[in-house]
PDB file of N, CA and C in Angstrom:
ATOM      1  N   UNK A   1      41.770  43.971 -89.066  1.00  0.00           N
ATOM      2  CA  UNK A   1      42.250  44.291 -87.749  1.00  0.00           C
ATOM      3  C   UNK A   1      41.142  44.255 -86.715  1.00  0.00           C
ATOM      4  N   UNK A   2      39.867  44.517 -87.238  1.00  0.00           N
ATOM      5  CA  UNK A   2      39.164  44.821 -86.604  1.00  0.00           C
ATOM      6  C   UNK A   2      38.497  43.420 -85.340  1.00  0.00           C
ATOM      7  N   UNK A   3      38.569  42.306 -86.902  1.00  0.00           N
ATOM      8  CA  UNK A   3      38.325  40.698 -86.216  1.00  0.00           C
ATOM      9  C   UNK A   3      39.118  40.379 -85.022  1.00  0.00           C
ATOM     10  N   UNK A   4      40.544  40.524 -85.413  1.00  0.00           N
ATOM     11  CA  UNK A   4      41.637  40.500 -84.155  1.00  0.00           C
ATOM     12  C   UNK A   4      41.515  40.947 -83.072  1.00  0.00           C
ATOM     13  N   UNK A   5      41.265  42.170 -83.398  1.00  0.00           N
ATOM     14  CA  UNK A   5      40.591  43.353 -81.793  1.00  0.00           C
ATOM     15  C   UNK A   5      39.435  42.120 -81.017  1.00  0.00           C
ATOM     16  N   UNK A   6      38.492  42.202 -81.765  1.00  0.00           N
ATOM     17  CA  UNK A   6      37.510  41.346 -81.338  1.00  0.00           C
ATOM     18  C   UNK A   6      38.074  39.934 -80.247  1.00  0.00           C
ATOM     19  N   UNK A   7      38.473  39.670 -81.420  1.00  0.00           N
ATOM     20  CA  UNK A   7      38.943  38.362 -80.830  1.00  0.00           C
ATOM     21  C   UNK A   7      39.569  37.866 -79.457  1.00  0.00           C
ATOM     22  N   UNK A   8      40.650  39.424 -79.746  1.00  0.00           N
ATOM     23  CA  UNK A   8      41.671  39.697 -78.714  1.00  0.00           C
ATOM     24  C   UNK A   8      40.337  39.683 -76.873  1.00  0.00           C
ATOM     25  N   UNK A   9      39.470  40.685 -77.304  1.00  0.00           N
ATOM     26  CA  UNK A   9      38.894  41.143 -76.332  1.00  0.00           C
ATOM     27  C   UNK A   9      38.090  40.003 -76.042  1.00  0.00           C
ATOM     28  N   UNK A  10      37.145  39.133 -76.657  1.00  0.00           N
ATOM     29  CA  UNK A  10      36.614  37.360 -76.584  1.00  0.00           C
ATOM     30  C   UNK A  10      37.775  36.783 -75.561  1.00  0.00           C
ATOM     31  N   UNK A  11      39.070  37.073 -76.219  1.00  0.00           N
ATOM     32  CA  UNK A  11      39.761  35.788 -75.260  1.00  0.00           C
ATOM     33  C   UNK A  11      40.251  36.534 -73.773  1.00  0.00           C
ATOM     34  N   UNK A  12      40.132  37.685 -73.429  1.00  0.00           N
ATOM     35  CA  UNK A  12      40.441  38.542 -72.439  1.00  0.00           C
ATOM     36  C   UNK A  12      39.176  37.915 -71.210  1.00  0.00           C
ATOM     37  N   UNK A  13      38.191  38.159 -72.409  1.00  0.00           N
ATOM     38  CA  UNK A  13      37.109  37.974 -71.409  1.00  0.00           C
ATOM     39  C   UNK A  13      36.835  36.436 -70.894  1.00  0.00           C
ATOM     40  N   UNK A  14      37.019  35.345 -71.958  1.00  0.00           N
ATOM     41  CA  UNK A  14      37.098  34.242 -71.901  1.00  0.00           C
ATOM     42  C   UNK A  14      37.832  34.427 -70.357  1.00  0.00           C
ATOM     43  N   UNK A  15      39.104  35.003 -70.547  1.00  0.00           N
ATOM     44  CA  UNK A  15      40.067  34.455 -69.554  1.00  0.00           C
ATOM     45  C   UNK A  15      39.606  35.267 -68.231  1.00  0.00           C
ATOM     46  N   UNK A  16      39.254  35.636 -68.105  1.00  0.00           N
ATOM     47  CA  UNK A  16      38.541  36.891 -66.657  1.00  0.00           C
ATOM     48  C   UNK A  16      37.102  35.649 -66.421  1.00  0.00           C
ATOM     49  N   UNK A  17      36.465  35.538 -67.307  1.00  0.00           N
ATOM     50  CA  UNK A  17      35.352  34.206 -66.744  1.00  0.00           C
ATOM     51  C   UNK A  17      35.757  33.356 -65.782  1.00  0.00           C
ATOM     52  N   UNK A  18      36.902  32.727 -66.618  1.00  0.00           N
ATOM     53  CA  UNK A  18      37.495  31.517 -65.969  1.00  0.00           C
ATOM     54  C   UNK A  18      37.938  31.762 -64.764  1.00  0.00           C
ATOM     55  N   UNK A  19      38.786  32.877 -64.795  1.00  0.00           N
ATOM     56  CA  UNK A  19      39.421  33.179 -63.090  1.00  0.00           C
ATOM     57  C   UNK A  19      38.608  32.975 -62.283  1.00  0.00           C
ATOM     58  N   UNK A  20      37.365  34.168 -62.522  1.00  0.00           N
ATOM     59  CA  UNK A  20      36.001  34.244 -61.966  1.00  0.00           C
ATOM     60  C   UNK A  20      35.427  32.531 -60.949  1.00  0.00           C
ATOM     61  N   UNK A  21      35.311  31.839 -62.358  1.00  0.00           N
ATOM     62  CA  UNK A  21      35.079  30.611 -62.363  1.00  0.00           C
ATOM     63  C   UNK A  21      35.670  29.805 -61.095  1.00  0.00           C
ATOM     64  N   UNK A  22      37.081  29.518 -61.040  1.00  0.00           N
ATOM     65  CA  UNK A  22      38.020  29.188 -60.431  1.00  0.00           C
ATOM     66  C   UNK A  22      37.737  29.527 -59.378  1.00  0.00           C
ATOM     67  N   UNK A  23      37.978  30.994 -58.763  1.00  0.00           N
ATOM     68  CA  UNK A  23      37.671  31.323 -57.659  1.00  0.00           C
ATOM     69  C   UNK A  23      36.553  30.891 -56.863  1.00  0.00           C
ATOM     70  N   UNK A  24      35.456  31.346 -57.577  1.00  0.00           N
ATOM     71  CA  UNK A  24      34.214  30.665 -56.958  1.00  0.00           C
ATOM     72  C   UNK A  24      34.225  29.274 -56.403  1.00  0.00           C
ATOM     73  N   UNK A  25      34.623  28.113 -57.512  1.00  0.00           N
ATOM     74  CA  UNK A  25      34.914  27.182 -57.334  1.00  0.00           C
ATOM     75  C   UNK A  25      35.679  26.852 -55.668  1.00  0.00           C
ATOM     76  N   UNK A  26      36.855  27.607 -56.027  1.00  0.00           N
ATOM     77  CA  UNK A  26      37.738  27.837 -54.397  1.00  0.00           C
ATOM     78  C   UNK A  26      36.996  28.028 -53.452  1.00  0.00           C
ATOM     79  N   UNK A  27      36.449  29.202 -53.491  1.00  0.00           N
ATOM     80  CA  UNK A  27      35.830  29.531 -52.772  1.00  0.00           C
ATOM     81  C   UNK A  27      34.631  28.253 -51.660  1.00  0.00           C
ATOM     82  N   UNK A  28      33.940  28.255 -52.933  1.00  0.00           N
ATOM     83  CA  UNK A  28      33.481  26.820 -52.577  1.00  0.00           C
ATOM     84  C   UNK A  28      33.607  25.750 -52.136  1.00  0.00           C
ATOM     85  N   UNK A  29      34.803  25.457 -52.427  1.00  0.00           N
ATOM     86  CA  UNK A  29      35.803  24.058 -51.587  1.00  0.00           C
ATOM     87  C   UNK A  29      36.123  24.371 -50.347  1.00  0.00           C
ATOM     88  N   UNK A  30      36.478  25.914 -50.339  1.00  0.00           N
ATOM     89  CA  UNK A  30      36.750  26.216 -48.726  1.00  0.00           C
ATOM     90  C   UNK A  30      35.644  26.345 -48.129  1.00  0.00           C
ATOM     91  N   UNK A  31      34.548  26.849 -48.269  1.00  0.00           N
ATOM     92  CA  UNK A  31      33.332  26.127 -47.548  1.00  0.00           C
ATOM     93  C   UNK A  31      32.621  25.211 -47.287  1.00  0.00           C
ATOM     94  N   UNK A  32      33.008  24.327 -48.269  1.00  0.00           N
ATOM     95  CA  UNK A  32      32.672  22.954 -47.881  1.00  0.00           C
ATOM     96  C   UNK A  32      33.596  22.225 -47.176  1.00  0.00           C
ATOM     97  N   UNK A  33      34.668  22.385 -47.374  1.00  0.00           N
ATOM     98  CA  UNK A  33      35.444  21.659 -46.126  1.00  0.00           C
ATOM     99  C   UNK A  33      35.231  22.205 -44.827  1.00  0.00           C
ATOM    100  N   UNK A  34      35.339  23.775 -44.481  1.00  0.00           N
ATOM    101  CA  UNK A  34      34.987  24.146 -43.662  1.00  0.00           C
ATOM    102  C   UNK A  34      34.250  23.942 -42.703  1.00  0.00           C
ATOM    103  N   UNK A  35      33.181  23.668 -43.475  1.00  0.00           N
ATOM    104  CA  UNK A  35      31.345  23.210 -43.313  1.00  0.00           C
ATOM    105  C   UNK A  35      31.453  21.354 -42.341  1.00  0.00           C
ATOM    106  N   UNK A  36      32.498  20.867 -43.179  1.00  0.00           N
ATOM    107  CA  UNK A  36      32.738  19.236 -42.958  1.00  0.00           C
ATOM    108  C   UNK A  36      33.440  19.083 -41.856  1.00  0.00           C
ATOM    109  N   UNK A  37      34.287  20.151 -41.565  1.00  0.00           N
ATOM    110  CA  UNK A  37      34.949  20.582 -40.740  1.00  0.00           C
ATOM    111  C   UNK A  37      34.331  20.739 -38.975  1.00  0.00           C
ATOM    112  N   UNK A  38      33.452  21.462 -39.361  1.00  0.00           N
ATOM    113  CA  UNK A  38      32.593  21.871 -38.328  1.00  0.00           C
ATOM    114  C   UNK A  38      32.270  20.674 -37.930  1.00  0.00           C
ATOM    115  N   UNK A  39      31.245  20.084 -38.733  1.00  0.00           N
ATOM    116  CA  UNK A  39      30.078  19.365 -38.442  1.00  0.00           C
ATOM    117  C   UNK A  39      30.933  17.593 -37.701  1.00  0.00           C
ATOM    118  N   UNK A  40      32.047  17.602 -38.345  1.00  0.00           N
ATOM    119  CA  UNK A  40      32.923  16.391 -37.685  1.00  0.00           C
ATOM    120  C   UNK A  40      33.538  16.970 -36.074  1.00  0.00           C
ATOM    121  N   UNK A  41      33.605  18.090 -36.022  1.00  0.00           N
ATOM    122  CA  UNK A  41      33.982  18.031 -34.890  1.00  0.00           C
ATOM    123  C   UNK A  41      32.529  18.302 -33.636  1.00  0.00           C
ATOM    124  N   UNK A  42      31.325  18.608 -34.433  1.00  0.00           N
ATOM    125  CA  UNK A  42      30.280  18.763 -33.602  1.00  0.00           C
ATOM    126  C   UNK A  42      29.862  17.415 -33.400  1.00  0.00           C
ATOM    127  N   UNK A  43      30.081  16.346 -34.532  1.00  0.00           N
ATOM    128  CA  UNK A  43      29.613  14.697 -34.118  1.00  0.00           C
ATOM    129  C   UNK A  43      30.513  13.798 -32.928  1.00  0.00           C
ATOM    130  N   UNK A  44      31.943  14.427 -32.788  1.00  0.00           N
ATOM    131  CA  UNK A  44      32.770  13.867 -32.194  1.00  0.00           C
ATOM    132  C   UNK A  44      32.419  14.559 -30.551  1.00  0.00           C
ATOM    133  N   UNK A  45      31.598  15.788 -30.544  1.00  0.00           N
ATOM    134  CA  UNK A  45      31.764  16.914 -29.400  1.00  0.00           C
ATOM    135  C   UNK A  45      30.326  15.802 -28.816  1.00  0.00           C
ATOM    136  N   UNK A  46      29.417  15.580 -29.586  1.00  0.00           N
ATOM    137  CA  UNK A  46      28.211  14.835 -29.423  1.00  0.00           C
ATOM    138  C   UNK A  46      28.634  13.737 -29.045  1.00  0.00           C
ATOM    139  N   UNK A  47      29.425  12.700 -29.768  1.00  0.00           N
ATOM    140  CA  UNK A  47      29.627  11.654 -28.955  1.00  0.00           C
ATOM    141  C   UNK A  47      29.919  11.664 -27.782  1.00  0.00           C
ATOM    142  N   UNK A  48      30.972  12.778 -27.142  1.00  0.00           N
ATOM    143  CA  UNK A  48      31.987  12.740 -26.103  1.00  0.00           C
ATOM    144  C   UNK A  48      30.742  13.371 -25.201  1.00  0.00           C
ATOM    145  N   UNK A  49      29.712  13.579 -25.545  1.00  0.00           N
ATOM    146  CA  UNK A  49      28.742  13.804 -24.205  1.00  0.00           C
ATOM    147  C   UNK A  49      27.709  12.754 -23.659  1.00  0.00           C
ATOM    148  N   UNK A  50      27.450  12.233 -25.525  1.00  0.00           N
ATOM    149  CA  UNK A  50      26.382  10.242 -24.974  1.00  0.00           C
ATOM    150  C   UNK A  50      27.873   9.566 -24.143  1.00  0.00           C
ATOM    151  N   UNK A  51      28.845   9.539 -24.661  1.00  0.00           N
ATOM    152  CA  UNK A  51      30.046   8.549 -23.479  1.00  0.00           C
ATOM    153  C   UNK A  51      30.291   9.004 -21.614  1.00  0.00           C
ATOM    154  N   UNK A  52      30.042  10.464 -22.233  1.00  0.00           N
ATOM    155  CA  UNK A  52      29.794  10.675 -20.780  1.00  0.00           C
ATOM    156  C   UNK A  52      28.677  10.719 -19.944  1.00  0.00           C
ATOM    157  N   UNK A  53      27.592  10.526 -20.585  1.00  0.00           N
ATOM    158  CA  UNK A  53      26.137  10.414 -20.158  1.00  0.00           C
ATOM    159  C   UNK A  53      26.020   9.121 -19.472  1.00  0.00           C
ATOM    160  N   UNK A  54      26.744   7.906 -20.616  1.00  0.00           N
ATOM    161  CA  UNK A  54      26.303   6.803 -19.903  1.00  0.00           C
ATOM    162  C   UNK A  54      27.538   6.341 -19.187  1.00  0.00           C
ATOM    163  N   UNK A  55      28.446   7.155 -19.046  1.00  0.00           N
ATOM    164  CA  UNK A  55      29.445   7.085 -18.074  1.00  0.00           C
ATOM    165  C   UNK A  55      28.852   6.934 -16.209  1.00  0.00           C
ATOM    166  N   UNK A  56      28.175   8.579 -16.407  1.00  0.00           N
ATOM    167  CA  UNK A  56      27.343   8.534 -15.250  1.00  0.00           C
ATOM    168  C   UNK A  56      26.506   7.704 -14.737  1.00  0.00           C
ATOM    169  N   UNK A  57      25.198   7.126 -15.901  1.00  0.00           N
ATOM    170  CA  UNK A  57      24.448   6.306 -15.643  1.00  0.00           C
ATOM    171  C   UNK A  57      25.585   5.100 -15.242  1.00  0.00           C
ATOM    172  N   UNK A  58      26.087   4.690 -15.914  1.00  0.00           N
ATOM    173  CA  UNK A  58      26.702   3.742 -14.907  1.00  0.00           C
ATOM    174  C   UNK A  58      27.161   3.457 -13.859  1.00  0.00           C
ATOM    175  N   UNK A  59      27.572   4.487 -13.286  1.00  0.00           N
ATOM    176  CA  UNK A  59      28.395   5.365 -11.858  1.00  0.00           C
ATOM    177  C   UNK A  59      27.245   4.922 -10.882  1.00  0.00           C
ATOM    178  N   UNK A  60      25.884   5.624 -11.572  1.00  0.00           N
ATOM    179  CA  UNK A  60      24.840   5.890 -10.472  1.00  0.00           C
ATOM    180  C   UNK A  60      24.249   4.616 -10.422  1.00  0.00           C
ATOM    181  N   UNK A  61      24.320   3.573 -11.251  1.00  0.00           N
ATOM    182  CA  UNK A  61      23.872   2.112 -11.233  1.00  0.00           C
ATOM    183  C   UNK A  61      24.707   1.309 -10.495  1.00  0.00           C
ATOM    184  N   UNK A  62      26.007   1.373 -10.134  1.00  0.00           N
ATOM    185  CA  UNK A  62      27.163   1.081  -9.143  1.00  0.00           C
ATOM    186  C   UNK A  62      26.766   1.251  -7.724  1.00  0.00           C
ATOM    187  N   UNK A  63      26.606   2.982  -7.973  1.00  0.00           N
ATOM    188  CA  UNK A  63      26.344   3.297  -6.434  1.00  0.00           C
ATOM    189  C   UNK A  63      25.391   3.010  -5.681  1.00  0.00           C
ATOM    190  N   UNK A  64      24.146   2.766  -6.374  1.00  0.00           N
ATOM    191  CA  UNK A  64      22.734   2.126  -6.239  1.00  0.00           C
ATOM    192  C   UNK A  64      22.985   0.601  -5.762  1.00  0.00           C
ATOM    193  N   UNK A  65      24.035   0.008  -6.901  1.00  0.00           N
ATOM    194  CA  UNK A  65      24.096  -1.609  -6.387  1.00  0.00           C
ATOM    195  C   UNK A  65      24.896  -1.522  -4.615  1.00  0.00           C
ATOM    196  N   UNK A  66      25.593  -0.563  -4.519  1.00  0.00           N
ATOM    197  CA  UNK A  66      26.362  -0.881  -3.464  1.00  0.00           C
ATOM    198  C   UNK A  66      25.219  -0.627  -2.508  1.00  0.00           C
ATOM    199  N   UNK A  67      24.656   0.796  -2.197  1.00  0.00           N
ATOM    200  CA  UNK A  67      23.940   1.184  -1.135  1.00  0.00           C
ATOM    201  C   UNK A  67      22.504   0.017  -0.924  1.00  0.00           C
ATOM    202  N   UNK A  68      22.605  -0.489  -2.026  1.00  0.00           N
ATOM    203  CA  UNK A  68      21.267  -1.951  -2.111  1.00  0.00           C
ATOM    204  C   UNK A  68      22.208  -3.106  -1.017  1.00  0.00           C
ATOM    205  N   UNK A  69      23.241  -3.385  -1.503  1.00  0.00           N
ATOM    206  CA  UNK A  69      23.951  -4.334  -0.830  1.00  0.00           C
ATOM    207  C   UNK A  69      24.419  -3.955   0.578  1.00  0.00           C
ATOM    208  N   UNK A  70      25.021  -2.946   0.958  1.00  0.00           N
ATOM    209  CA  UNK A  70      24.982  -2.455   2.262  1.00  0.00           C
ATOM    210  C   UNK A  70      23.499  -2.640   2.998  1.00  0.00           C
ATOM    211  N   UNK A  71      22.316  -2.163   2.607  1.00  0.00           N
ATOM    212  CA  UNK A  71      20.920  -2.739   3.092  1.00  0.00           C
ATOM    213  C   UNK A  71      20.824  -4.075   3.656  1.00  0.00           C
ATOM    214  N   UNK A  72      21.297  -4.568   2.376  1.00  0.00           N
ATOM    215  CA  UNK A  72      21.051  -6.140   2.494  1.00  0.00           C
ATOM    216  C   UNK A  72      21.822  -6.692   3.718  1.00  0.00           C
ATOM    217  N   UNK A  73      22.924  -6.310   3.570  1.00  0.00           N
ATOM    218  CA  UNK A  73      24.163  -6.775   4.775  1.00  0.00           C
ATOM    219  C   UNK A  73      23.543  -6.376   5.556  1.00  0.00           C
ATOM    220  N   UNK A  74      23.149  -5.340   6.185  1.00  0.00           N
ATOM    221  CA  UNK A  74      22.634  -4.655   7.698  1.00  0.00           C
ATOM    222  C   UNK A  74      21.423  -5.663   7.814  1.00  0.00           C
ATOM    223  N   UNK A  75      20.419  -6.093   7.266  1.00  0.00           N
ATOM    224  CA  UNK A  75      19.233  -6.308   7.352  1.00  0.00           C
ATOM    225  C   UNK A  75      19.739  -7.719   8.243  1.00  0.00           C
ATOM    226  N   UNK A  76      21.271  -8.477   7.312  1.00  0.00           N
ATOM    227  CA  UNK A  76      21.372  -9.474   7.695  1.00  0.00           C
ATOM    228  C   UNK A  76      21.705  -9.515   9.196  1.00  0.00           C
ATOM    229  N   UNK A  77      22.260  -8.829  10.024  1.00  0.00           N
ATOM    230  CA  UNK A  77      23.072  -8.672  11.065  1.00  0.00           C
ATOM    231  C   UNK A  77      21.855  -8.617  11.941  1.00  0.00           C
TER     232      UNK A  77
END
């Protein structure tokens, strides 16, 4: 009886490891997605500020060409 007891209590514990196991595991997946989570929306938050960076620079390279060309026109007159 005594082996059985044993045994009994081996596979109790076996099975409490594993949960253990599992969880962690979970646990883990939810922080790594989490984590992937973040970091994709911080690369997308990053892009959307270089698009708007050289949004501007372009704006201000426009406005530059015009106020150059207005010069030019007056100079001509």
């Amino acid at each position: 009886m005594k082996s059985f007891d044993q045994f009994q209590e081996n596979l109790n514990d076996r099975r409490l490891q594993l949960k253990q196991k599992q969880q962690a595991r979970k646990q883990q997946s939810v922080e790594k997605g989490s984590s992937a989570r973040d970091e994709f929306a911080k690369n997308i938050e990053d892009k959307k500020q270089e698009v708007d960076r050289r949004q501007q620079k372009e704006a201000e390279r426009e406005e530059m060409k015009k106020e150059i060309k207005k010069e030019m026109e007056a100079e001509k007159v």
